[in-house]
Protein backbone atom coordinates (compact mmCIF):
# COMPACT_ATOMS: atom_id res chain seq x y z
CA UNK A 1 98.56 10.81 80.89
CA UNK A 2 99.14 8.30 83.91
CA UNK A 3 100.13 5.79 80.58
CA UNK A 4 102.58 7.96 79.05
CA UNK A 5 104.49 8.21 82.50
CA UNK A 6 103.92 4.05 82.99
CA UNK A 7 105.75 3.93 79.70
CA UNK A 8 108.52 6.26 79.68
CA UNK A 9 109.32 4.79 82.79
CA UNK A 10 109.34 1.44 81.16
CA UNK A 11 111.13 2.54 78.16
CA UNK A 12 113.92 3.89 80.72
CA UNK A 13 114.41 0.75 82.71
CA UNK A 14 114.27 -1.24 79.34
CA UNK A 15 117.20 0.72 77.91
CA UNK A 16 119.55 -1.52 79.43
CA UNK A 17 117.95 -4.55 78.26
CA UNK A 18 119.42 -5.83 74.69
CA UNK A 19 117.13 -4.84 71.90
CA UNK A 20 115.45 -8.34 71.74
CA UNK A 21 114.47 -8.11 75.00
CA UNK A 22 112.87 -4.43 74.18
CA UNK A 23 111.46 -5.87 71.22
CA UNK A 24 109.98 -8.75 73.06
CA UNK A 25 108.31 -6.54 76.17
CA UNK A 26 107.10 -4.08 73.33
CA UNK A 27 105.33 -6.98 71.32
CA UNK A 28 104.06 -8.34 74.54
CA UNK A 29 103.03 -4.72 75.45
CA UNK A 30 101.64 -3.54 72.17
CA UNK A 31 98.00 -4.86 72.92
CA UNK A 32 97.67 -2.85 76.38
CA UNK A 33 98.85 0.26 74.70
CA UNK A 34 96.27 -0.11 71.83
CA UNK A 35 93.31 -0.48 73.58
CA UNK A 36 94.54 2.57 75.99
CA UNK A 37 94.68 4.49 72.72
CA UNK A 38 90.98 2.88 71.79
CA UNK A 39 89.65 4.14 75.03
CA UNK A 40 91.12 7.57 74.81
CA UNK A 41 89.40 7.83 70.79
CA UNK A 42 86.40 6.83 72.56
CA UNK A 43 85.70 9.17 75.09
CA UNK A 44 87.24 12.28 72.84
CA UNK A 45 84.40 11.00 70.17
CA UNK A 46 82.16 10.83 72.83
CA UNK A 47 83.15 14.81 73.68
CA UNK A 48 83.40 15.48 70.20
CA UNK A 49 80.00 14.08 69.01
CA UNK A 50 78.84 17.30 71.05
CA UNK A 51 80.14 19.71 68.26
CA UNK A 52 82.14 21.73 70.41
CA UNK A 53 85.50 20.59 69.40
CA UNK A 54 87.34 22.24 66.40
CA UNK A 55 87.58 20.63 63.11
CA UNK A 56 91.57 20.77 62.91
CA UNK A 57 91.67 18.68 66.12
CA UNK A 58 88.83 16.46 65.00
CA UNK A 59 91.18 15.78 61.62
CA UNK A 60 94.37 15.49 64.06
CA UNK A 61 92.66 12.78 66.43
CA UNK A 62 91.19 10.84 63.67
CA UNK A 63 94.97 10.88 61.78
CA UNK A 64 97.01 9.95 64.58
CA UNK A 65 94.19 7.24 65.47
CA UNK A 66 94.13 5.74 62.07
CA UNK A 67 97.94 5.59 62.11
CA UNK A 68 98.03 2.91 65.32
CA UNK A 69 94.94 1.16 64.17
CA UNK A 70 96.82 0.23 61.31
CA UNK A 71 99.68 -0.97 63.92
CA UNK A 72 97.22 -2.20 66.11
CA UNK A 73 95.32 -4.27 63.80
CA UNK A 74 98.96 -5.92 61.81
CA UNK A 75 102.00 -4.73 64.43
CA UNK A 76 103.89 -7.42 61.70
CA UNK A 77 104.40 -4.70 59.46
CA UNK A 78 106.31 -2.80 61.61
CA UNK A 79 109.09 -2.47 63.88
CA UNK A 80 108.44 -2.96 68.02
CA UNK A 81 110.46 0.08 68.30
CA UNK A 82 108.17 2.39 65.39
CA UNK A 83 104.99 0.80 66.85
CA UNK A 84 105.97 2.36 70.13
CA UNK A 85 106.40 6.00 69.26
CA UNK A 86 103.10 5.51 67.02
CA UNK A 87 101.23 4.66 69.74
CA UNK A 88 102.74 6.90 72.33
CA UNK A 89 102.87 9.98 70.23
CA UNK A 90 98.43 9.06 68.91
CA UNK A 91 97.97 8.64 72.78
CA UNK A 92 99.24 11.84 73.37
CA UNK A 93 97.75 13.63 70.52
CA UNK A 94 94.34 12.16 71.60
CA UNK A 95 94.84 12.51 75.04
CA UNK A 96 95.59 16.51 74.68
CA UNK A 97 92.45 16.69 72.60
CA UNK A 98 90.73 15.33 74.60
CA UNK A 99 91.44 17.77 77.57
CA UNK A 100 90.90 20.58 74.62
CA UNK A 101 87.65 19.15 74.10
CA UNK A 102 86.47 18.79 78.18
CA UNK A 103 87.83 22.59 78.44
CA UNK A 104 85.11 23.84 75.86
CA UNK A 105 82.29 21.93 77.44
C-alpha cells in the first residue's frame, strides 16, 4: 500500500511535467513497479497455497497478475501511460487479496 501512495504522489508531481517527460520517468519506473507487483503475487501465493483463500479471488489475483506480466515482460507493446494503471490497479487488486487472505488465516 506504501507503493500506491509513492506513486500517486509521483503521478501528481509529474502532472506538470510534459508527457515525454511522464513517459520517460514511467519507462524508467516500470521495472520497480513490476517486481513490487512480483513480490506482492508471491507472498499472496504463498497465503494462498494454504487453501484458505476463495477461488474468485484466487482467479482475480492470477488475472490482474497475468495482465502486467505481459507488460512487464514487453512494456513495447504498450503505452507508459496504460502500463501504469495496469500495474497500479494488479498491485492493488493483489495487494487487497492479499490482506483478504492474512484475515482468514
Amino acid at each position: 500500500m506504501k507503493s500506491l501512495l509513492i506513486m500517486a504522489a509521483a503521478c501528481l508531481a509529474l502532472s506538470a511535467c510534459t508527457t515525454t517527460s511522464i513517459d520517460t520517468a514511467i519507462q524508467t519506473n516500470l521495472p520497480k513497479a513490476c517486481q513490487i507487483v512480483e513480490t506482492a503475487h508471491v507472498a499472496f501465493s504463498a497465503v494462498a497455497a494454504t487453501g484458505q483463500v476463495k477461488a474468485r479471488t484466487v482467479a482475480k489475483v492470477e488475472a490482474a497478475y497475468g495482465g502486467v506480466t505481459i507488460i512487464c515482460t514487453n512494456p513495447a507493446g504498450v503505452t507508459a501511460a496504460d502500463a501504469l494503471i495496469r500495474v497500479v490497479s494488479a498491485s492493488v487488486v493483489i495487494s487487497t487479496a492479499l490482506k483478504e487472505a492474512r484475515a482468514a488465516e
